[in-house]
Protein backbone atom coordinates (compact mmCIF):
# COMPACT_ATOMS: atom_id res chain seq x y z
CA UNK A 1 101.42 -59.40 -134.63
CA UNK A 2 99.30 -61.81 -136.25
CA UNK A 3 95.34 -61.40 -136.21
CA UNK A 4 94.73 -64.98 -134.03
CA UNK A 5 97.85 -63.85 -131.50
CA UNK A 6 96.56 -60.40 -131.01
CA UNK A 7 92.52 -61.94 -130.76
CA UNK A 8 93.64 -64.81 -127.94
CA UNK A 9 96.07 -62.38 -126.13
CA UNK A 10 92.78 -59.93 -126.13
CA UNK A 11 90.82 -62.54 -124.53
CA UNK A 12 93.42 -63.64 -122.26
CA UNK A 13 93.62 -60.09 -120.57
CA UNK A 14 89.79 -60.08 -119.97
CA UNK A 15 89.66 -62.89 -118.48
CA UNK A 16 92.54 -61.77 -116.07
CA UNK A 17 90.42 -58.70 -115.42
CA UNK A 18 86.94 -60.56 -114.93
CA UNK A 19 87.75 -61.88 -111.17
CA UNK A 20 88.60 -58.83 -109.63
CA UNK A 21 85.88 -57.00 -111.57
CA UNK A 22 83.13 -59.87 -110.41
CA UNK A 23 84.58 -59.50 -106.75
CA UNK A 24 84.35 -55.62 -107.38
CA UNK A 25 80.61 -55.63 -107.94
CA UNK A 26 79.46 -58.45 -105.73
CA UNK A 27 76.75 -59.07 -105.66
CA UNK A 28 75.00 -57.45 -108.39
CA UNK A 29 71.96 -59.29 -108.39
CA UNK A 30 70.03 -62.22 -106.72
CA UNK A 31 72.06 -65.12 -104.72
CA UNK A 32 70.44 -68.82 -105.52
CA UNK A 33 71.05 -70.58 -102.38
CA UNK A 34 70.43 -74.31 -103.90
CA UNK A 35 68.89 -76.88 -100.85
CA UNK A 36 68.97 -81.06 -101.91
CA UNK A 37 66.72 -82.25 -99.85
CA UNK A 38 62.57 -81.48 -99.39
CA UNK A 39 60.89 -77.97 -98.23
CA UNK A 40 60.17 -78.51 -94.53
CA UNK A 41 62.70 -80.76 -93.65
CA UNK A 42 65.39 -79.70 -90.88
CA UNK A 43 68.16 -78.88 -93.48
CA UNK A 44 65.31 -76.46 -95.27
CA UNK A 45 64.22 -75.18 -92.24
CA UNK A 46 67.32 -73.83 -91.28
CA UNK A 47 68.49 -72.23 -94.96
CA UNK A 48 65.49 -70.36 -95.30
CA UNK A 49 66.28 -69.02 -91.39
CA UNK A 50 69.85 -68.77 -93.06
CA UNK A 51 68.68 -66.90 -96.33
CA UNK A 52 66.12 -64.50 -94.60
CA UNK A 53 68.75 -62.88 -92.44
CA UNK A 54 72.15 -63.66 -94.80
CA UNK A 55 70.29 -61.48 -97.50
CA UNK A 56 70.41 -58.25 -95.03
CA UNK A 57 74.27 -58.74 -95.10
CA UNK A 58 74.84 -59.44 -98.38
CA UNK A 59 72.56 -56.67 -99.29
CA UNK A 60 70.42 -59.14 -102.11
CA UNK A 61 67.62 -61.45 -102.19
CA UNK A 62 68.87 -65.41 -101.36
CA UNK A 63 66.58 -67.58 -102.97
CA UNK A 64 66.21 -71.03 -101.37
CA UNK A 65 66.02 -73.18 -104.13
CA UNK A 66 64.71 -76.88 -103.65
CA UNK A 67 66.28 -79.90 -106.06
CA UNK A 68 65.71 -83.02 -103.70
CA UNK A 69 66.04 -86.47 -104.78
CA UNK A 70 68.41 -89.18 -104.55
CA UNK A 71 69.57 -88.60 -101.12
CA UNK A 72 70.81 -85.44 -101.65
CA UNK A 73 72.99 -86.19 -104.74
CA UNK A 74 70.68 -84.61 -107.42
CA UNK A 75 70.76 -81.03 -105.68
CA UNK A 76 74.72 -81.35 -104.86
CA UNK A 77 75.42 -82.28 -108.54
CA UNK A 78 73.58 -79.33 -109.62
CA UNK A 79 75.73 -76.88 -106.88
CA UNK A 80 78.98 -78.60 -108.31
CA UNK A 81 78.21 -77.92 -111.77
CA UNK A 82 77.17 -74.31 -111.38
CA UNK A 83 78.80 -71.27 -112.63
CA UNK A 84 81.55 -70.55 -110.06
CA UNK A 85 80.34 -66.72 -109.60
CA UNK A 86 79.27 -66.52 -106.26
CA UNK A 87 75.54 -66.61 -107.63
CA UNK A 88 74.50 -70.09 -106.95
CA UNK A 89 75.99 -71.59 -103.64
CA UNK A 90 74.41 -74.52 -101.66
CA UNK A 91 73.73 -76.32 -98.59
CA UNK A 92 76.59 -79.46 -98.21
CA UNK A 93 75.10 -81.76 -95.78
CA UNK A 94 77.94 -83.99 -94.01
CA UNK A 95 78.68 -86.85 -93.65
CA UNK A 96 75.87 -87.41 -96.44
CA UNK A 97 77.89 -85.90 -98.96
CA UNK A 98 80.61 -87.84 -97.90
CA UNK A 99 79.33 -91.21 -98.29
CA UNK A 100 77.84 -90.20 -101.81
CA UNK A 101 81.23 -89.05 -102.90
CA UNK A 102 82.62 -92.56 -101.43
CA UNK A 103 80.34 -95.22 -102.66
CA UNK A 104 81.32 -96.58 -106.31
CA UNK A 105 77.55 -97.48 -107.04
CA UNK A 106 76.16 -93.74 -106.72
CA UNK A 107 79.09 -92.74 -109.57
CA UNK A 108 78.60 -89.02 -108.39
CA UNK A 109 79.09 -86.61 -111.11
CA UNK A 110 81.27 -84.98 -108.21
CA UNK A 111 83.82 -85.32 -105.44
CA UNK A 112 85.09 -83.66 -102.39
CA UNK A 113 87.49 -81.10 -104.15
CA UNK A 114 84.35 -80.14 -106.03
CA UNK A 115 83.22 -77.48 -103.44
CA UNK A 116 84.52 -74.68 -101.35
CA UNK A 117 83.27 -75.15 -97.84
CA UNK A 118 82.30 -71.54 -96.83
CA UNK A 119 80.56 -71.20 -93.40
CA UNK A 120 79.03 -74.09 -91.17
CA UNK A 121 75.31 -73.57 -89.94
CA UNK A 122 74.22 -76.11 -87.98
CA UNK A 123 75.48 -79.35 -86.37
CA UNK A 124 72.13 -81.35 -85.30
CA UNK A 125 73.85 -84.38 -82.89
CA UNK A 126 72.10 -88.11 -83.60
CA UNK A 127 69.39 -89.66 -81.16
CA UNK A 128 68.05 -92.58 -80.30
CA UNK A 129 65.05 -93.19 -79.94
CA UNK A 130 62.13 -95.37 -79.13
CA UNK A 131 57.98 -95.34 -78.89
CA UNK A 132 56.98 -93.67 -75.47
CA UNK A 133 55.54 -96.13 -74.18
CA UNK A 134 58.43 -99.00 -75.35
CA UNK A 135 59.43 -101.67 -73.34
CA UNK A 136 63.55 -100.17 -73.68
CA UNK A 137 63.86 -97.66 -70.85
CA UNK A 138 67.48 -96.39 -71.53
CA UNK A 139 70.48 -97.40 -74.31
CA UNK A 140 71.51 -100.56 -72.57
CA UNK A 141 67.68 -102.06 -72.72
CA UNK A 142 67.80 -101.74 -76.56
CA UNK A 143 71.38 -103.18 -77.32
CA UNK A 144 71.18 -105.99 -74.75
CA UNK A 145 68.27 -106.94 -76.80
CA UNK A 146 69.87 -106.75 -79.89
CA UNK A 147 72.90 -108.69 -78.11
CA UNK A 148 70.80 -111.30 -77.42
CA UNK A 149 69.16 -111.61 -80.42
CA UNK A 150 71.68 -110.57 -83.27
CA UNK A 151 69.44 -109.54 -86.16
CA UNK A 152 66.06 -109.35 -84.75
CA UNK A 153 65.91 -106.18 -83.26
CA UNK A 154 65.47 -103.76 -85.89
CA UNK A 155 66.52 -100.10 -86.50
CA UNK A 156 65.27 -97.45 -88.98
CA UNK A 157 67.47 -94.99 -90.24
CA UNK A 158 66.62 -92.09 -92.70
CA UNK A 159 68.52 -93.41 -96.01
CA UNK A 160 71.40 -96.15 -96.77
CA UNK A 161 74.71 -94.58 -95.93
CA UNK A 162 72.85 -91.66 -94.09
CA UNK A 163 74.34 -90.42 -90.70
CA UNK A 164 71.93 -92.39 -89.19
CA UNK A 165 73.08 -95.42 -91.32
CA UNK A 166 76.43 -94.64 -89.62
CA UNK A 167 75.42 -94.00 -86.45
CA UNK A 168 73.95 -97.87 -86.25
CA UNK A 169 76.72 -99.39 -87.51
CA UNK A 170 78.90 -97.40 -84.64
CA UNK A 171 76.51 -98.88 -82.21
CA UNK A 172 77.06 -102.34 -83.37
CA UNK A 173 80.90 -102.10 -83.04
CA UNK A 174 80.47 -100.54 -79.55
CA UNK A 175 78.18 -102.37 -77.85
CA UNK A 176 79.21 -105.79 -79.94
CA UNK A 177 75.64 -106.16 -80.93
CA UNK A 178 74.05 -106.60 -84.49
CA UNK A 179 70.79 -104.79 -84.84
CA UNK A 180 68.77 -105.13 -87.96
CA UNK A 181 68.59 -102.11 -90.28
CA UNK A 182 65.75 -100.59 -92.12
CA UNK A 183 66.05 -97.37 -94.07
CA UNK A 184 63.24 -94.81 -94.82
CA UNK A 185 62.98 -92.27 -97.25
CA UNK A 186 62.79 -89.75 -94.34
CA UNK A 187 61.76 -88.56 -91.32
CA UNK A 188 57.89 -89.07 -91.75
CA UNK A 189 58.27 -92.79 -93.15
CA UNK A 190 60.87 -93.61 -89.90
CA UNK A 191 57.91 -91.60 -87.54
CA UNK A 192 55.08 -93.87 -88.92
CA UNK A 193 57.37 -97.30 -88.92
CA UNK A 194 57.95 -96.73 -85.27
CA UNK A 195 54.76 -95.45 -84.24
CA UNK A 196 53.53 -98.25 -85.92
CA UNK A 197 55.48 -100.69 -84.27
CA UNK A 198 56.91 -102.08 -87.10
CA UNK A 199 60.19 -101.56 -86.14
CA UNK A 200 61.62 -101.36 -82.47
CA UNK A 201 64.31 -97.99 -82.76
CA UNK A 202 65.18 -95.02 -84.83
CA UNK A 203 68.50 -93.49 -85.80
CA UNK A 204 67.40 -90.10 -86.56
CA UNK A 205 68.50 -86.34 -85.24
CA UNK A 206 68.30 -84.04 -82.17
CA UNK A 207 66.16 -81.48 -84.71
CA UNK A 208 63.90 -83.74 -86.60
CA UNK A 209 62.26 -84.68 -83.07
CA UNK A 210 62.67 -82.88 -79.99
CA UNK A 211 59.49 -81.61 -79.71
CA UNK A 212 58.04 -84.97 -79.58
CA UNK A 213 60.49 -86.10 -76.83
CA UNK A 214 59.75 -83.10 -74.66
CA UNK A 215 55.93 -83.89 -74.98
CA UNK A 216 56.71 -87.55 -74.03
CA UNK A 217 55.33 -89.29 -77.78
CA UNK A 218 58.66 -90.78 -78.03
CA UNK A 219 61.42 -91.33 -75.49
CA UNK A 220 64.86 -90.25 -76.13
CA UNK A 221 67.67 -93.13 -75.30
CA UNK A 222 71.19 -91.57 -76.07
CA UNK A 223 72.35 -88.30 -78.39
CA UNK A 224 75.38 -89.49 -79.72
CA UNK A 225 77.27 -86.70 -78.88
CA UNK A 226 80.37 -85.65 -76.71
CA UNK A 227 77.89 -83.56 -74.51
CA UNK A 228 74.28 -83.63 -73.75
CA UNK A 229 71.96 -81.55 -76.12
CA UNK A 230 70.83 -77.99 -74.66
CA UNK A 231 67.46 -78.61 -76.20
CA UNK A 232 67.22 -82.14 -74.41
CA UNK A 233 68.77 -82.29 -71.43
CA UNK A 234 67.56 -84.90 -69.44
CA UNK A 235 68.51 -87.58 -72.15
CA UNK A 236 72.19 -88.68 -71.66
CA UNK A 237 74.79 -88.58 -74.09
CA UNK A 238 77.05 -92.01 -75.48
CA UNK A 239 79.96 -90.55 -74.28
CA UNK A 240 78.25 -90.69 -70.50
CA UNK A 241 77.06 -93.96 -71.48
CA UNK A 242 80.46 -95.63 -72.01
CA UNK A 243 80.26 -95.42 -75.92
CA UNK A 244 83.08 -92.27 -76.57
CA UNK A 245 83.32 -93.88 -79.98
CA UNK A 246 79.67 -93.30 -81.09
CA UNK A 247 79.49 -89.86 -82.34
CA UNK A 248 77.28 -88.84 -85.40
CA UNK A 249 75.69 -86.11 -86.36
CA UNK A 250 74.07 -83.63 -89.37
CA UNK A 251 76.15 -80.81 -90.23
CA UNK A 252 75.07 -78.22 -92.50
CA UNK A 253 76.92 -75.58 -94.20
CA UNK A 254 77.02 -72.98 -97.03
CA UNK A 255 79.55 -74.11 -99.88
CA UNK A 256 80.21 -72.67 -103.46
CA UNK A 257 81.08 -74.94 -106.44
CA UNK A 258 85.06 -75.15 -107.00
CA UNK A 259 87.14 -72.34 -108.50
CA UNK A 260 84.69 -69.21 -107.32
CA UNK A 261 86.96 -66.78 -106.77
CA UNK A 262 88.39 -66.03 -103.36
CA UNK A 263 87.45 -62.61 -103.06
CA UNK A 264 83.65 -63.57 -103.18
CA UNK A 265 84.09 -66.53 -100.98
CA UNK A 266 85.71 -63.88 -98.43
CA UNK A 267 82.36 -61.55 -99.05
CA UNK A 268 79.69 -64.40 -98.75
CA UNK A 269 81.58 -65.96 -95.66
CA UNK A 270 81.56 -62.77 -93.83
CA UNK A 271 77.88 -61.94 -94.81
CA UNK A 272 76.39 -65.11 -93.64
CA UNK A 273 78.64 -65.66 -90.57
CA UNK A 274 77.31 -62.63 -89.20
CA UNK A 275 73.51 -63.82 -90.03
CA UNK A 276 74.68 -67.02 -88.05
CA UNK A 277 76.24 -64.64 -85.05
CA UNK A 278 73.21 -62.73 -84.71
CA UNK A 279 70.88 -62.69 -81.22
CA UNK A 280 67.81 -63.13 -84.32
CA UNK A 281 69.20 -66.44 -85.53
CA UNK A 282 69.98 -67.81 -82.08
CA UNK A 283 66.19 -66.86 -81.25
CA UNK A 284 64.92 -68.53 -84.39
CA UNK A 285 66.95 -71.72 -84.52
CA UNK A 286 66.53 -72.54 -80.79
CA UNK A 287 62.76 -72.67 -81.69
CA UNK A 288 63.37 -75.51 -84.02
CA UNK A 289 65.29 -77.30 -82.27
CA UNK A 290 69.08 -76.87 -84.35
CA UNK A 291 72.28 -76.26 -82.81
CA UNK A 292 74.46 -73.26 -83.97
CA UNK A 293 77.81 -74.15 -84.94
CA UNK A 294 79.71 -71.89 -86.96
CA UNK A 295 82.71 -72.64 -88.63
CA UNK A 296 84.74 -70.81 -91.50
CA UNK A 297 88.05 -70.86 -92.85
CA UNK A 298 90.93 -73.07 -91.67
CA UNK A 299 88.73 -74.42 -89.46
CA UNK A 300 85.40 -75.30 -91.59
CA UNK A 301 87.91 -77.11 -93.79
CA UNK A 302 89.57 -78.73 -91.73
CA UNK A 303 86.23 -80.35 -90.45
CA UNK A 304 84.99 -80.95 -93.90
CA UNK A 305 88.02 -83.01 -94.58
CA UNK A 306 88.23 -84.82 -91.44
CA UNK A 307 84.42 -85.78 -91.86
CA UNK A 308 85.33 -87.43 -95.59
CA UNK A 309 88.37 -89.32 -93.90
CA UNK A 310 86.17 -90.36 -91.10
CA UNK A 311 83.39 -91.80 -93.13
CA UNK A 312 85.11 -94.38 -95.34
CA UNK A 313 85.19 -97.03 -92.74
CA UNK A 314 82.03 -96.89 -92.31
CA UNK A 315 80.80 -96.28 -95.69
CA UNK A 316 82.92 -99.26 -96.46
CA UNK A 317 81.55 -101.08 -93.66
CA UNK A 318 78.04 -100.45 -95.20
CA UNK A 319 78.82 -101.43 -98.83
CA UNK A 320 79.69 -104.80 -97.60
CA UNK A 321 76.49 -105.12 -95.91
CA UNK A 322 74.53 -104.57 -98.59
């Protein structure tokens, strides 16, 4: 057999043997658990809770990693162009990965086949909100306003084609009312532009603020949700409201970049849903404010698809806006 044959036939068996090997000795060393937005932010906040109790399971050290910037985009390029090992896996934040993925302007070094959705985490339901001491009482105050005067009323949300970007634009269609839209860099900017007064509303999440609803510094209008939120229950839901249409929300979930092999997906799934299952997370995550809801499998990516599908119109919706 000639030299090149026998080298390439060589190679071709240990690559054949390196998955089930790499499965074999998961994990061997550290896990890099790769986060695209800033420390101490609600997606943060949660991974580290994540990480700290994951790494019991998995029986390594998860390293929260950091790599913020651009909405999100600069940390999810860097989780899609990882080795697909098992050793670097990151937070996917939905539908903000989504609308990345679907505007033409961002050209995204990635798209959505470019991940394995492992386990949900978290889904943190939208709220609106005002100033405490604002004038708009309930839902209907605000967008009668905004009905009244199309364009004047204005809205912050945390980033262009956010899920509070979204979540506006859903409001608009439902309540045929046209309020105007500011985006922030985040939740501290949107805090200081309403405190401020500078704007009238924010578009922001159940998380980010519920402390400061409960102590009465802002008042909570609507959680655009299905259901009331646990962690505020005296503010109603759109559904209750007559909006079933406006539903929006943050979900957060561990994903590995594309073509990590099966058997380590199946090992880091099981690992970290049974951080997410335990009475230590509930404990932990109910004291910052963020909803459990795990998903894996079938059904995690069946959700991760659905949320892609859903988001075009609106992400389309948006690009014409701008």
């Amino acid at each position: 057999m000639p030299i090149r044959r026998r080298t390439l036939l060589a190679a071709s068996a240990a690559t054949a043997l390196a998955g089930p090997a790499l499965a074999q000795n998961y994990p061997r060393r550290a896990v890099q658990l790769i986060v695209a937005f800033p420390a101490g932010g609600s997606t943060d906040v949660g991974a580290r809770i994540l990480a700290s109790l994951a790494e019991k399971e998995l029986g390594q050290t998860i390293t929260v990693v950091n790599k913020a910037g651009a909405g999100g985009q600069i940390g999810f390029t860097d989780i899609a162009r990882a080795r697909p090992d098992g050793y670097t896996l990151g937070f996917l934040n939905l539908p903000g990965l989504n609308t990345i993925i679907l505007d033409p302007e961002r050209k995204a070094a990635f798209n959505i086949d470019s991940f394995i959705p492992v386990v949900n985490q978290v889904l943190d339901p939208g709220l609106i909100w005002v100033k405490g001491d604002s004038p708009y009482k309930t839902l209907a105050d605000l967008t009668d306003a905004a009905k009244k005067a199309p364009g004047k009323i204005s809205a912050c949300t945390t980033g262009i084609l956010s899920d509070d970007h979204l979540a506006v634009l859903m409001v608009n269609e439902a309540a045929k009312c046209e309020f105007r839209i500011v985006h922030t860099d985040g939740g501290a900017q949107q805090l200081t532009a309403v405190m401020g007064g500078h704007v009238e509303c924010a578009f922001d999440n159940v998380g980010s603020v519920f402390k400061r609803v409960l102590s009465g510094e802002i008042r909570g209008l609507a959680v655009t949700d299905n259901e009331r939120s646990k962690f505020l229950p005296d503010v109603p839901c759109t559904k209750e409201l007559g909006m079933p249409t406006v539903i929006s929300s943050s979900t957060r979930g561990v994903g590995a970049p594309k073509g990590t092999p099966a058997d380590v997906v199946k090992i880091v799934e099981t690992a970290f849903l049974k951080a997410i299952d335990s009475p230590e997370m509930k404990q932990k995550m109910d004291a910052v404010g963020l909803a459990l809801k795990p998903m894996v499998g079938a059904a995690y990516a069946k959700y991760y698809a659905d949320t892609q599908a859903l988001s075009k119109k609106y992400t389309e919706w948006a690009l014409k806006q701008r």
